[in-house]
PDB file of N, CA and C in Angstrom:
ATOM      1  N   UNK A   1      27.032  36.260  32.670  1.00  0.00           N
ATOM      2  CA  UNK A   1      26.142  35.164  32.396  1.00  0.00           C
ATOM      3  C   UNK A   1      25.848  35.161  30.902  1.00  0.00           C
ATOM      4  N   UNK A   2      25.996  34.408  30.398  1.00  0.00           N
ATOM      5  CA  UNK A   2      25.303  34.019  28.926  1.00  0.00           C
ATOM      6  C   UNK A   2      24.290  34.149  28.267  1.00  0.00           C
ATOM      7  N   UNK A   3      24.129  34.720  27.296  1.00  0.00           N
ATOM      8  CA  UNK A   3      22.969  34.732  26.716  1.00  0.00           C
ATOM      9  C   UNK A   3      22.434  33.935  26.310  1.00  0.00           C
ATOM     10  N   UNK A   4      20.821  33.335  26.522  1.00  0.00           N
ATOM     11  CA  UNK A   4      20.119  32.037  25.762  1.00  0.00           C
ATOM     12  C   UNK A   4      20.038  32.178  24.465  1.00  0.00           C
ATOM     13  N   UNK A   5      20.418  31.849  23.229  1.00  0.00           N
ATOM     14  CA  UNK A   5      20.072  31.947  22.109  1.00  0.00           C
ATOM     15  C   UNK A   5      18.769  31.484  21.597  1.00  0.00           C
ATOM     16  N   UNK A   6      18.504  32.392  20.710  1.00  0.00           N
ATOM     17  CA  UNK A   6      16.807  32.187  20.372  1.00  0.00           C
ATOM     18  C   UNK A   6      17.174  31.436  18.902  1.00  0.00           C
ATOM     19  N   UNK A   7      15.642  30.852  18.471  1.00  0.00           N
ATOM     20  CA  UNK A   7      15.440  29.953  17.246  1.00  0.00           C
ATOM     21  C   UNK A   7      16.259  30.939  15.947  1.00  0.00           C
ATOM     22  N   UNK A   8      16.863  30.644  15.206  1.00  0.00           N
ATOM     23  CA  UNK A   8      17.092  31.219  14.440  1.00  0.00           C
ATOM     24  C   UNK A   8      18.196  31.864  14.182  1.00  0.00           C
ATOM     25  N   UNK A   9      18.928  31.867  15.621  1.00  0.00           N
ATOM     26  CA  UNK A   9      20.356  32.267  15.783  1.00  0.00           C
ATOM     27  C   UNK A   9      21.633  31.174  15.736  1.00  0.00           C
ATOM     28  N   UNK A  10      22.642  31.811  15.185  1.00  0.00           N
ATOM     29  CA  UNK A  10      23.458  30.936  15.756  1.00  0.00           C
ATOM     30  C   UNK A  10      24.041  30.120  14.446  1.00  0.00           C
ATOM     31  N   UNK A  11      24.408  29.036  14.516  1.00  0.00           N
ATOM     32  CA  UNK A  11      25.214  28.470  13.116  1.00  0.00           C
ATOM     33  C   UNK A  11      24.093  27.188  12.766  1.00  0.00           C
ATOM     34  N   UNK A  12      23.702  27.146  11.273  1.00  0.00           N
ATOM     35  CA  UNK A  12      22.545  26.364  10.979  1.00  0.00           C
ATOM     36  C   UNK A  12      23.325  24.523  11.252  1.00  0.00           C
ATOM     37  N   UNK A  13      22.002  24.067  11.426  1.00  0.00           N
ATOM     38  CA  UNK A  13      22.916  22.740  11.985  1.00  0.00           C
ATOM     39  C   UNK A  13      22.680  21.320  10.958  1.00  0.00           C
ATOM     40  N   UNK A  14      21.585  22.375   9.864  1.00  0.00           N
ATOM     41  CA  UNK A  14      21.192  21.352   8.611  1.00  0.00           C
ATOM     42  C   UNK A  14      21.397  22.727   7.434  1.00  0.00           C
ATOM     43  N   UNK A  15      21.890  21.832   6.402  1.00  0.00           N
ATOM     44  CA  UNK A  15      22.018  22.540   5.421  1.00  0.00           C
ATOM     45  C   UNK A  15      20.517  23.392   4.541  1.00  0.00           C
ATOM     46  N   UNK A  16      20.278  24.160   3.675  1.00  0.00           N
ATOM     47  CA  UNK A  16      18.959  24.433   2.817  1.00  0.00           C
ATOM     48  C   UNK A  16      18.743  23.636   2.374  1.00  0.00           C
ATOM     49  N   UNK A  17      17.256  22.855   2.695  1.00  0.00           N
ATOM     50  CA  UNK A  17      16.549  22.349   1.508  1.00  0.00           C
ATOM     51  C   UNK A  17      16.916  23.222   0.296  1.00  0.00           C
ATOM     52  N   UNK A  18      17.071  22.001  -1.234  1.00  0.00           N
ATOM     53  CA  UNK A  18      16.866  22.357  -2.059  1.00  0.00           C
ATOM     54  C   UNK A  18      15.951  21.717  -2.802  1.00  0.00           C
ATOM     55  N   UNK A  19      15.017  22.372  -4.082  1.00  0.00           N
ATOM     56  CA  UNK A  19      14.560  21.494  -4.718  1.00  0.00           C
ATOM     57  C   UNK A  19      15.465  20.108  -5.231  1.00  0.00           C
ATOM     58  N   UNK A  20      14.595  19.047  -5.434  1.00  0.00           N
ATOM     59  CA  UNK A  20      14.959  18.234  -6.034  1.00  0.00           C
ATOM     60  C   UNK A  20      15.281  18.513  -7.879  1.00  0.00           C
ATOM     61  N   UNK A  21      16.173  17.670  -8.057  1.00  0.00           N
ATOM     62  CA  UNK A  21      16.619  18.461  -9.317  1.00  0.00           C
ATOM     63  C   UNK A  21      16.078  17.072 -10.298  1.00  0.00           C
ATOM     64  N   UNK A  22      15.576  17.016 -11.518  1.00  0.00           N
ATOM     65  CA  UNK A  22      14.816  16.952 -12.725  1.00  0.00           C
ATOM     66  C   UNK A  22      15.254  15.454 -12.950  1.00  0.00           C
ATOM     67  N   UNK A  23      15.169  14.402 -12.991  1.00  0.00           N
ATOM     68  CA  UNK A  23      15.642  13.119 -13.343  1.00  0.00           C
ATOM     69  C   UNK A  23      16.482  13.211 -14.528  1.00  0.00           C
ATOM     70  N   UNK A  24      17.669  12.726 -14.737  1.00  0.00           N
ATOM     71  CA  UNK A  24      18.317  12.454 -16.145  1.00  0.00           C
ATOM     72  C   UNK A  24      19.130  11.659 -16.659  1.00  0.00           C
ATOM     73  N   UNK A  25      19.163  10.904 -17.612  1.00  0.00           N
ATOM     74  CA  UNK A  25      19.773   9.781 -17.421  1.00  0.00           C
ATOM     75  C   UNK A  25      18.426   8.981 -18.747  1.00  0.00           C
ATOM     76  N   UNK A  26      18.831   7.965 -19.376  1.00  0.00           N
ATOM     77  CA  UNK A  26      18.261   7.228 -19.981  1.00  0.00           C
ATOM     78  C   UNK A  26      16.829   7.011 -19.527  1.00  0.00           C
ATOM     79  N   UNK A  27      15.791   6.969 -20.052  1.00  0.00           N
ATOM     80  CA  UNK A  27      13.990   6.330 -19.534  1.00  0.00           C
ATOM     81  C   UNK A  27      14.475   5.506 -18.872  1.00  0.00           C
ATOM     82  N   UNK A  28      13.619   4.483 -17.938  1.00  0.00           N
ATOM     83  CA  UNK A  28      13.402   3.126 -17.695  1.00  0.00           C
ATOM     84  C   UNK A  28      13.088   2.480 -18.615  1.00  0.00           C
ATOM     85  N   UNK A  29      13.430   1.097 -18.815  1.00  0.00           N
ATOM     86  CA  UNK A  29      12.858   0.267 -19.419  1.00  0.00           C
ATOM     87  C   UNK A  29      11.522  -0.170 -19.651  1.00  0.00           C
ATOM     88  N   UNK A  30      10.768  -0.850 -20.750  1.00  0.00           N
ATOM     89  CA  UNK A  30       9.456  -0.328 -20.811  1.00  0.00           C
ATOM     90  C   UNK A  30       9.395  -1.927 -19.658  1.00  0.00           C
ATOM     91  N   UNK A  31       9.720  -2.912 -19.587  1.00  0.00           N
ATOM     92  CA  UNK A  31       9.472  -4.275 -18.675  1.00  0.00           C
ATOM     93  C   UNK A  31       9.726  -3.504 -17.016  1.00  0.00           C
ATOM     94  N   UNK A  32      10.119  -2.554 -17.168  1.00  0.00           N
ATOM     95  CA  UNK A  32       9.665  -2.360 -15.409  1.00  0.00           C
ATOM     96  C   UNK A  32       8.580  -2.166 -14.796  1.00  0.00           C
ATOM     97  N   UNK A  33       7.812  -1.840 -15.982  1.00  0.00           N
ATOM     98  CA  UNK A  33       6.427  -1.188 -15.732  1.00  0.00           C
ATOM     99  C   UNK A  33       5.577  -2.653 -15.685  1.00  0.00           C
ATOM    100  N   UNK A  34       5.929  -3.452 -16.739  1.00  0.00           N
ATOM    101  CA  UNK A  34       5.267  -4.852 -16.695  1.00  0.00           C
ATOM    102  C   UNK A  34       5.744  -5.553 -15.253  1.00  0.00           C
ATOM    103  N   UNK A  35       7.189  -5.070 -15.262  1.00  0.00           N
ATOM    104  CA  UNK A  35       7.286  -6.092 -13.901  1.00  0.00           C
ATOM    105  C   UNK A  35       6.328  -5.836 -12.597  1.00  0.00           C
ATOM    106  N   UNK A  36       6.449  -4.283 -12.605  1.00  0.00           N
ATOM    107  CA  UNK A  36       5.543  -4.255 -11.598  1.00  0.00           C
ATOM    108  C   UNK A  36       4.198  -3.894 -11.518  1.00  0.00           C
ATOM    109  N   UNK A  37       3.447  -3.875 -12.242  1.00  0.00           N
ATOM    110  CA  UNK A  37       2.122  -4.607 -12.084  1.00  0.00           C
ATOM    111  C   UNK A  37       2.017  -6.169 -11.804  1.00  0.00           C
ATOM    112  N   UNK A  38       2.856  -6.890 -12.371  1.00  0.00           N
ATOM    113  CA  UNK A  38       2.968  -8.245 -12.252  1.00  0.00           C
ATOM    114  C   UNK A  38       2.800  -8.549 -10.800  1.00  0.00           C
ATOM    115  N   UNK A  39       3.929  -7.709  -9.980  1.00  0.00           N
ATOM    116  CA  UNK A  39       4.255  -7.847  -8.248  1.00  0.00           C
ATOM    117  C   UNK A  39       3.068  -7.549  -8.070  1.00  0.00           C
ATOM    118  N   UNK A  40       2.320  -6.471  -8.302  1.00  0.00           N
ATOM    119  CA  UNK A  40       1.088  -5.943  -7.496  1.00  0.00           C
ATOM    120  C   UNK A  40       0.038  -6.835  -8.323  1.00  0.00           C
ATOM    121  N   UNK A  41       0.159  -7.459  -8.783  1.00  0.00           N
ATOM    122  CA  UNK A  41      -0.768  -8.334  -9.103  1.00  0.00           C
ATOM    123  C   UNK A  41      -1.160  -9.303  -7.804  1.00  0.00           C
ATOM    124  N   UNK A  42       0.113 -10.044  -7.994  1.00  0.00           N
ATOM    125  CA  UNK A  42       0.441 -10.971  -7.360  1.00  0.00           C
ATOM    126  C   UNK A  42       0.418 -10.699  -5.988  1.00  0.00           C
ATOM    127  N   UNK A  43       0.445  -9.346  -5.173  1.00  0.00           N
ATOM    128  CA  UNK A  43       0.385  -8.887  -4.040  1.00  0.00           C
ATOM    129  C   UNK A  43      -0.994  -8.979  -3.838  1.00  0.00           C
ATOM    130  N   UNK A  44      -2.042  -8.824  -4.485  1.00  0.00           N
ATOM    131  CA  UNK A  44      -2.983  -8.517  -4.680  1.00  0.00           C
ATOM    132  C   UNK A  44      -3.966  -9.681  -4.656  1.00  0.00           C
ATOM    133  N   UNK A  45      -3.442 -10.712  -4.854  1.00  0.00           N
ATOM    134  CA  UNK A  45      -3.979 -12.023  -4.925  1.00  0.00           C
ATOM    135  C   UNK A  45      -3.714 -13.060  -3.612  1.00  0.00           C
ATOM    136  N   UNK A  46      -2.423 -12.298  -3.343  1.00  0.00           N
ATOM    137  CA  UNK A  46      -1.971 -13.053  -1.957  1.00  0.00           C
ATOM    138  C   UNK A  46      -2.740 -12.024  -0.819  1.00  0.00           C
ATOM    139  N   UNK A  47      -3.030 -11.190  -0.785  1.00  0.00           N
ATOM    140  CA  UNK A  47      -3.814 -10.534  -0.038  1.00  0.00           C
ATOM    141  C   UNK A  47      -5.138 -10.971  -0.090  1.00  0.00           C
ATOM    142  N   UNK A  48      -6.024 -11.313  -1.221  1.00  0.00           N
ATOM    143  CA  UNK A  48      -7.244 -11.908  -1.018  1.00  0.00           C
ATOM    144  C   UNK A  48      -7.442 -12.856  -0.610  1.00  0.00           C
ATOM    145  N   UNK A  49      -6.309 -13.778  -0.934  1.00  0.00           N
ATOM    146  CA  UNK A  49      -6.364 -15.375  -0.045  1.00  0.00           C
ATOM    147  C   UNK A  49      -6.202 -15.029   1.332  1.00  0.00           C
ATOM    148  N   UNK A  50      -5.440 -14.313   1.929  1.00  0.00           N
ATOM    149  CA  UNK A  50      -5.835 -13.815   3.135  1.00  0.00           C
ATOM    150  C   UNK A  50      -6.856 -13.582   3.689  1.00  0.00           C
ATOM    151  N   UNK A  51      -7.281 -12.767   3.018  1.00  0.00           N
ATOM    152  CA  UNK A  51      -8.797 -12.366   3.628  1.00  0.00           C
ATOM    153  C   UNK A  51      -9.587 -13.586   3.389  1.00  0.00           C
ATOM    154  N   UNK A  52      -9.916 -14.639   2.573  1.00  0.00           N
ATOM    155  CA  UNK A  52     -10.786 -15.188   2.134  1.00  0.00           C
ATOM    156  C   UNK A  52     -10.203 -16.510   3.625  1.00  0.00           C
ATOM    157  N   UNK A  53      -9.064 -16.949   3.507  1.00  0.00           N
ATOM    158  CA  UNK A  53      -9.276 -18.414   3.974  1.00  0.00           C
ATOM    159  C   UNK A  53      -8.898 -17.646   5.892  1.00  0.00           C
ATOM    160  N   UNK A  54      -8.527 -16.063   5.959  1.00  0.00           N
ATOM    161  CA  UNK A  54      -8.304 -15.529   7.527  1.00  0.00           C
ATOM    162  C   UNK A  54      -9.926 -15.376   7.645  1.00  0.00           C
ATOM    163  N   UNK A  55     -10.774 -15.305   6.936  1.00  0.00           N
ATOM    164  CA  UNK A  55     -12.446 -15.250   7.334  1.00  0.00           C
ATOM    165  C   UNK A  55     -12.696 -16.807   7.742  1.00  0.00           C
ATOM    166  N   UNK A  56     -12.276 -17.900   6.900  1.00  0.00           N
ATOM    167  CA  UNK A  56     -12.713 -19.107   6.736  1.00  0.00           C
ATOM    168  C   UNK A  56     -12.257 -19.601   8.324  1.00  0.00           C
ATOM    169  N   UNK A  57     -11.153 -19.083   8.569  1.00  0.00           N
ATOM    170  CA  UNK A  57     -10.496 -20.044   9.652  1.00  0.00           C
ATOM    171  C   UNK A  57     -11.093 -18.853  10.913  1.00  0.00           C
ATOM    172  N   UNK A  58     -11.717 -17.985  11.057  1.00  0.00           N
ATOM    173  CA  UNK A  58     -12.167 -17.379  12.034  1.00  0.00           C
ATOM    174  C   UNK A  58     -13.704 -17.841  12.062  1.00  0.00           C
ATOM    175  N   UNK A  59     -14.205 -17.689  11.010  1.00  0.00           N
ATOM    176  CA  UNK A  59     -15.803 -18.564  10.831  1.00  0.00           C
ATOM    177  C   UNK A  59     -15.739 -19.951  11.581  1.00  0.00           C
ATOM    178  N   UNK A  60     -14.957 -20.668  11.518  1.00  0.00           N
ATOM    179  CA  UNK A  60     -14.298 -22.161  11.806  1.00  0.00           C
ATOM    180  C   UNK A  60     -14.077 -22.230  13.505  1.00  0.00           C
ATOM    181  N   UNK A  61     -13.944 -20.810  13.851  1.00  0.00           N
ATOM    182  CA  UNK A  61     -13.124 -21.277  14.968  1.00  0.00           C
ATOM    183  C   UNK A  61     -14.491 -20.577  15.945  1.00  0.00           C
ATOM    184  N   UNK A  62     -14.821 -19.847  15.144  1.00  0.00           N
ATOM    185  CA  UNK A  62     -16.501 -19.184  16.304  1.00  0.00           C
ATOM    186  C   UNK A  62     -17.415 -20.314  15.954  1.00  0.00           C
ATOM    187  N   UNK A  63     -18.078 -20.535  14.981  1.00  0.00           N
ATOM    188  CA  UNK A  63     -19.046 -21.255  14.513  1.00  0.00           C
ATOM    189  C   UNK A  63     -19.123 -22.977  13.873  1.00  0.00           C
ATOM    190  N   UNK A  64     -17.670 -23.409  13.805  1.00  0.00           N
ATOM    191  CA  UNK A  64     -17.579 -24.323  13.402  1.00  0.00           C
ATOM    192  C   UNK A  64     -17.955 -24.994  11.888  1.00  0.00           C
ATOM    193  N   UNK A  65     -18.393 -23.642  11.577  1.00  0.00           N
ATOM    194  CA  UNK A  65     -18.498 -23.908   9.692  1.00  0.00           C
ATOM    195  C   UNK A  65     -17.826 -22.971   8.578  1.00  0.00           C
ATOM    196  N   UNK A  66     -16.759 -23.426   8.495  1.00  0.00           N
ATOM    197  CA  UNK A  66     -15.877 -22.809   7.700  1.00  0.00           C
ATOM    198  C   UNK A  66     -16.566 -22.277   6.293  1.00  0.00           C
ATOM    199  N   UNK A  67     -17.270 -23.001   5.456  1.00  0.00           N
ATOM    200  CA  UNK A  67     -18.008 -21.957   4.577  1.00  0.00           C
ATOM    201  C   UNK A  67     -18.645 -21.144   4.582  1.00  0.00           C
ATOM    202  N   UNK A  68     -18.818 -20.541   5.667  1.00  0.00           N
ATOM    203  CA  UNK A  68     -19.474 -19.153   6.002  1.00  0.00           C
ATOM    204  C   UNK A  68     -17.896 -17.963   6.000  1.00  0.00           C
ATOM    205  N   UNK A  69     -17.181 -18.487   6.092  1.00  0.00           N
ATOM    206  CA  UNK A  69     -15.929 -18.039   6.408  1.00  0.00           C
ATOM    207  C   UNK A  69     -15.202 -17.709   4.385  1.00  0.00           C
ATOM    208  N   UNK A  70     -15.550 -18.582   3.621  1.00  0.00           N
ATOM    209  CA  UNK A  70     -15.148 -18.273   2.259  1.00  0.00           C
ATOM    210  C   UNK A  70     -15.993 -17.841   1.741  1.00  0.00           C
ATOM    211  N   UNK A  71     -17.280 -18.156   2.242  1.00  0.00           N
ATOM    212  CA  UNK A  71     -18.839 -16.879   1.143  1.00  0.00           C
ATOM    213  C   UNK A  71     -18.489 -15.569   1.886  1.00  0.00           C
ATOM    214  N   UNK A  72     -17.963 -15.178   3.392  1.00  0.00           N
ATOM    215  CA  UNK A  72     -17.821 -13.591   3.781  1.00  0.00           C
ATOM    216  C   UNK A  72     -16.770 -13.256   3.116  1.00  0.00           C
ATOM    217  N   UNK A  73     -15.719 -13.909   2.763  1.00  0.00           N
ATOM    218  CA  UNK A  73     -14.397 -13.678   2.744  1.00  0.00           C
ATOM    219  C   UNK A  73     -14.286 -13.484   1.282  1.00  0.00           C
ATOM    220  N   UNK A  74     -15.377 -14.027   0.066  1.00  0.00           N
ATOM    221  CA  UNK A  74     -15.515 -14.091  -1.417  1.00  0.00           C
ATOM    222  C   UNK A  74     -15.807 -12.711  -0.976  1.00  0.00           C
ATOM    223  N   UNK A  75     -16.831 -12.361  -0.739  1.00  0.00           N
ATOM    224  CA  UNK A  75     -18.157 -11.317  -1.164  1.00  0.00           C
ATOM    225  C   UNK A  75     -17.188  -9.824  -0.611  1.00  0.00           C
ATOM    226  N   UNK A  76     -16.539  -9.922   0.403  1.00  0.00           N
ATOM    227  CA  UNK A  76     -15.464  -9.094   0.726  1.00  0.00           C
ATOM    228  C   UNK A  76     -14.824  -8.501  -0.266  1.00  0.00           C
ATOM    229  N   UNK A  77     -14.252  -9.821  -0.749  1.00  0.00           N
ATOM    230  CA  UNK A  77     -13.093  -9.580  -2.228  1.00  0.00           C
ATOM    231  C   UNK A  77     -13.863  -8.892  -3.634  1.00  0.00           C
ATOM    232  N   UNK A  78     -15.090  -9.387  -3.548  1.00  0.00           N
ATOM    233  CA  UNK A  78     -15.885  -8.930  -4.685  1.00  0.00           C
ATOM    234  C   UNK A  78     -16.532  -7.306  -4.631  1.00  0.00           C
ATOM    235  N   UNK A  79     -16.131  -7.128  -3.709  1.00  0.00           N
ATOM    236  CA  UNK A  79     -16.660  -5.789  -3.321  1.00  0.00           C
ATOM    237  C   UNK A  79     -15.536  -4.652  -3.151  1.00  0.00           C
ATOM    238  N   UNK A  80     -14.247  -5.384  -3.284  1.00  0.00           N
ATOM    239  CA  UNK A  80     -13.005  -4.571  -2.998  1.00  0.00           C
ATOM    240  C   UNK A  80     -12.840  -4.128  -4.438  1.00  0.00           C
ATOM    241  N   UNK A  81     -12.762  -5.564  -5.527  1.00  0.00           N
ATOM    242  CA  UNK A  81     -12.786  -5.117  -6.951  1.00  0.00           C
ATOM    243  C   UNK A  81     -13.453  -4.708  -7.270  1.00  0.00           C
ATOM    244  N   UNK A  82     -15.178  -4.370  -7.091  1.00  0.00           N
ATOM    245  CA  UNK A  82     -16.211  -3.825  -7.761  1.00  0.00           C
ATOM    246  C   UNK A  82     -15.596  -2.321  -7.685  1.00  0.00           C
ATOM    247  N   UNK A  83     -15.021  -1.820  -5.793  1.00  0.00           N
ATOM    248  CA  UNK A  83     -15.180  -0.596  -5.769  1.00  0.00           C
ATOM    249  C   UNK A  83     -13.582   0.107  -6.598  1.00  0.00           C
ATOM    250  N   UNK A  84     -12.794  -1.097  -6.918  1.00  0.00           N
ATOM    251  CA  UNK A  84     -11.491  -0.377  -7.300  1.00  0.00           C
ATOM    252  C   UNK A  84     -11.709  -0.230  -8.831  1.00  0.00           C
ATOM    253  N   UNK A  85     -12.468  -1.179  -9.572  1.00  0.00           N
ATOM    254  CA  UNK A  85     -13.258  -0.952 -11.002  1.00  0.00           C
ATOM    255  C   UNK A  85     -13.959   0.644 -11.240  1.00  0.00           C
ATOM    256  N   UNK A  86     -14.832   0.875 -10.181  1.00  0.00           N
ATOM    257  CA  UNK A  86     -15.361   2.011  -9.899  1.00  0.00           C
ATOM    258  C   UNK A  86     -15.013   2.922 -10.054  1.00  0.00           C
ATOM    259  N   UNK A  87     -13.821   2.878  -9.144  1.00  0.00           N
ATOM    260  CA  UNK A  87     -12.941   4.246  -8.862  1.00  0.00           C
ATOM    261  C   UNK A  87     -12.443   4.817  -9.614  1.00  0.00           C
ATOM    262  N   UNK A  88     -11.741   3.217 -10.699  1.00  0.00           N
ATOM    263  CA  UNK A  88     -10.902   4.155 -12.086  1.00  0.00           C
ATOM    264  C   UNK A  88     -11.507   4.144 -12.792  1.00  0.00           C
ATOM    265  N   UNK A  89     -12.887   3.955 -13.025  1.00  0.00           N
ATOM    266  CA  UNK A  89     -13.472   4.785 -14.397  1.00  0.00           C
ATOM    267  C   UNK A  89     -13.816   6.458 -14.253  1.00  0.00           C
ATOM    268  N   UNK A  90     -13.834   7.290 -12.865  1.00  0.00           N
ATOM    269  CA  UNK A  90     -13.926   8.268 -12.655  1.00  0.00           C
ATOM    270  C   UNK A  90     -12.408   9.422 -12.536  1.00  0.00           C
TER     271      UNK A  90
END
């Protein structure tokens, strides 16, 4: 009868991690860095209209007054930037 082989025996079935080795090759360009803040800008803005007019149209659809829906949905947004202002001055 055969022996069960235990953890650790036997022929490895993934090679060693190795460290990752050191980047090399030319910098990036300094416009990649502009480009992407630009995206996360812009991600960033399309995300608040979300929140602002997905409050408006849920305010709208419980209560029937959609500006309760863009003053929660402002004050939301104003409170996301206050706390991300916050954060990076510490």
């Amino acid at each position: 009868m055969a022996r069960r082989s235990r953890p650790g025996e036997g022929p490895r079935r993934t090679p060693p991690r190795t460290p990752p080795q050191p980047r090399t090759g030319p910098p990036p360009p300094p416009s990649s860095r502009r480009n992407q803040r630009m995206v996360a800008a812009l991600l960033t803005v399309l995300l608040f209209g979300l929140i602002v007019f997905g409050a408006a149209a849920a305010a709208e659809a419980v209560d029937g007054e959609r500006w309760w829906g863009y003053l929660i949905g402002g004050l939301f947004c104003v409170i996301m930037v206050a706390a991300a202002l916050r954060g990076r001055q510490r």
